[in-house]
Protein backbone atom coordinates (compact mmCIF):
# COMPACT_ATOMS: atom_id res chain seq x y z
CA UNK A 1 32.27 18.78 -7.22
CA UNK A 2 30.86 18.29 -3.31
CA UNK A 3 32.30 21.50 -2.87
CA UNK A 4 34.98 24.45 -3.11
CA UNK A 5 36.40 27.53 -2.07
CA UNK A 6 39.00 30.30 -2.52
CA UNK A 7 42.43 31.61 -1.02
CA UNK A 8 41.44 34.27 0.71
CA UNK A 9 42.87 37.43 0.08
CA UNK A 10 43.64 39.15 3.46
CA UNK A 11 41.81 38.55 6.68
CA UNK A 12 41.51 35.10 8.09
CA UNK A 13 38.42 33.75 6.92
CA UNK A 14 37.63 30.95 4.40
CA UNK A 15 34.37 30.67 2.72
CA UNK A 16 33.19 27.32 1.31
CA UNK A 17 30.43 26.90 -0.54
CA UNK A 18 28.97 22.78 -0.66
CA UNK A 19 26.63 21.47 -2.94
CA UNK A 20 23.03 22.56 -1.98
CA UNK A 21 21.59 21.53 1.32
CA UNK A 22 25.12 20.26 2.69
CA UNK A 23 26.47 23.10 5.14
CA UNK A 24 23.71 22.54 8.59
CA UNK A 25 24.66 18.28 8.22
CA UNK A 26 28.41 19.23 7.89
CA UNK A 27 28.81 21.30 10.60
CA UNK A 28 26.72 18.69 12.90
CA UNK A 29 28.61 15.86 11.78
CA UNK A 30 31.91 18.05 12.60
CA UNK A 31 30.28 18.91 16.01
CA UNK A 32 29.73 15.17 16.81
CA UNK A 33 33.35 14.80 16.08
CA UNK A 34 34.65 17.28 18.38
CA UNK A 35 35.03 20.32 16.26
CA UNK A 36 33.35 23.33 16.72
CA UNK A 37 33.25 25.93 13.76
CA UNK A 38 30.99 28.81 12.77
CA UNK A 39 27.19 28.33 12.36
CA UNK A 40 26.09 27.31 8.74
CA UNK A 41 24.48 30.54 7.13
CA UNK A 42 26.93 33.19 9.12
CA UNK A 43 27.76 35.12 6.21
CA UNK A 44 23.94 35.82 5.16
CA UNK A 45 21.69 38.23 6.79
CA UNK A 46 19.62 36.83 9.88
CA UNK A 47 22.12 33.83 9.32
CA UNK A 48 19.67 32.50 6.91
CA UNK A 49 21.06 30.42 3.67
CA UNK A 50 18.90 29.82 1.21
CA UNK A 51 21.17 26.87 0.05
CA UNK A 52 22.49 25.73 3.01
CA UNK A 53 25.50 25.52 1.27
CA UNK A 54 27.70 28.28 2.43
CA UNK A 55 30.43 27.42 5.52
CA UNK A 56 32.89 30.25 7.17
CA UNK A 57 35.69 28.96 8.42
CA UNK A 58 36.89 31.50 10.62
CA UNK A 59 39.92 30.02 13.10
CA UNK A 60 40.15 32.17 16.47
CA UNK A 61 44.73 32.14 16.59
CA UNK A 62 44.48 28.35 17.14
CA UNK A 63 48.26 26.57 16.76
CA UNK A 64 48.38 25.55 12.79
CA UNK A 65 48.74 21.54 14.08
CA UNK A 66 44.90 22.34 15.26
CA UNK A 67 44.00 23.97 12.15
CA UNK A 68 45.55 21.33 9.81
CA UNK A 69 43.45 18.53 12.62
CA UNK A 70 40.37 20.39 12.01
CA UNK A 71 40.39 20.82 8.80
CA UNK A 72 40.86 17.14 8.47
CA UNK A 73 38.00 16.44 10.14
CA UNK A 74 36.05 19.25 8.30
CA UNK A 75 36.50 17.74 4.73
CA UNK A 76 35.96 14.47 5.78
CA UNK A 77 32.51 15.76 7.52
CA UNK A 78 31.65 17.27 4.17
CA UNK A 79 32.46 13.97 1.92
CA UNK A 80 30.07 12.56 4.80
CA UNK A 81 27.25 14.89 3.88
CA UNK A 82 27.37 14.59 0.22
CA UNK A 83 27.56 10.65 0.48
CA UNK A 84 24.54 10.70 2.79
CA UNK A 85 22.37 13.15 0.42
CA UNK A 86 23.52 11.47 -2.51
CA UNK A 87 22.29 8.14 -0.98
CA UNK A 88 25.67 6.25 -1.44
């Protein structure tokens, strides 16, 4: 329930959508690990979410191995969040 998304259908961008007030924390604790991704809030105007809950995941032709890496580190960022603003 931290979070969830759909297959997309063409193109090569994945939205995710976290539980409220997740997405800036996520993407900082995936930045301290090493992996850079697309700002929190990129898919509203002015890059402004209102949640902070919406994350685009938008790989640039990286080798899959990176992808699957990344991603890795991505959900484990966003367990991170939710554990932190849940207070566990």
């Amino acid at each position: 329930g931290i979070a969830q998304w759909k297959r997309p259908k063409g193109g090569y961008f994945v939205s995710v959508d976290t539980m409220d007030g997740l997405a800036k924390r996520t993407l900082a604790l995936c930045k301290e690990a090493g992996v850079t991704m697309t700002g929190a809030g990129a898919t509203f105007p002015y890059g402004i979410d209102p949640n902070d809950s919406n994350i685009r995941i938008a790989p640039s032709f990286p080798p899959v191995e990176d992808v699957e890496k990344a991603i890795a580190v991505f959900c484990t960022c966003v367990k991170m969040s939710a554990l932190e603003k849940l207070g566990v």
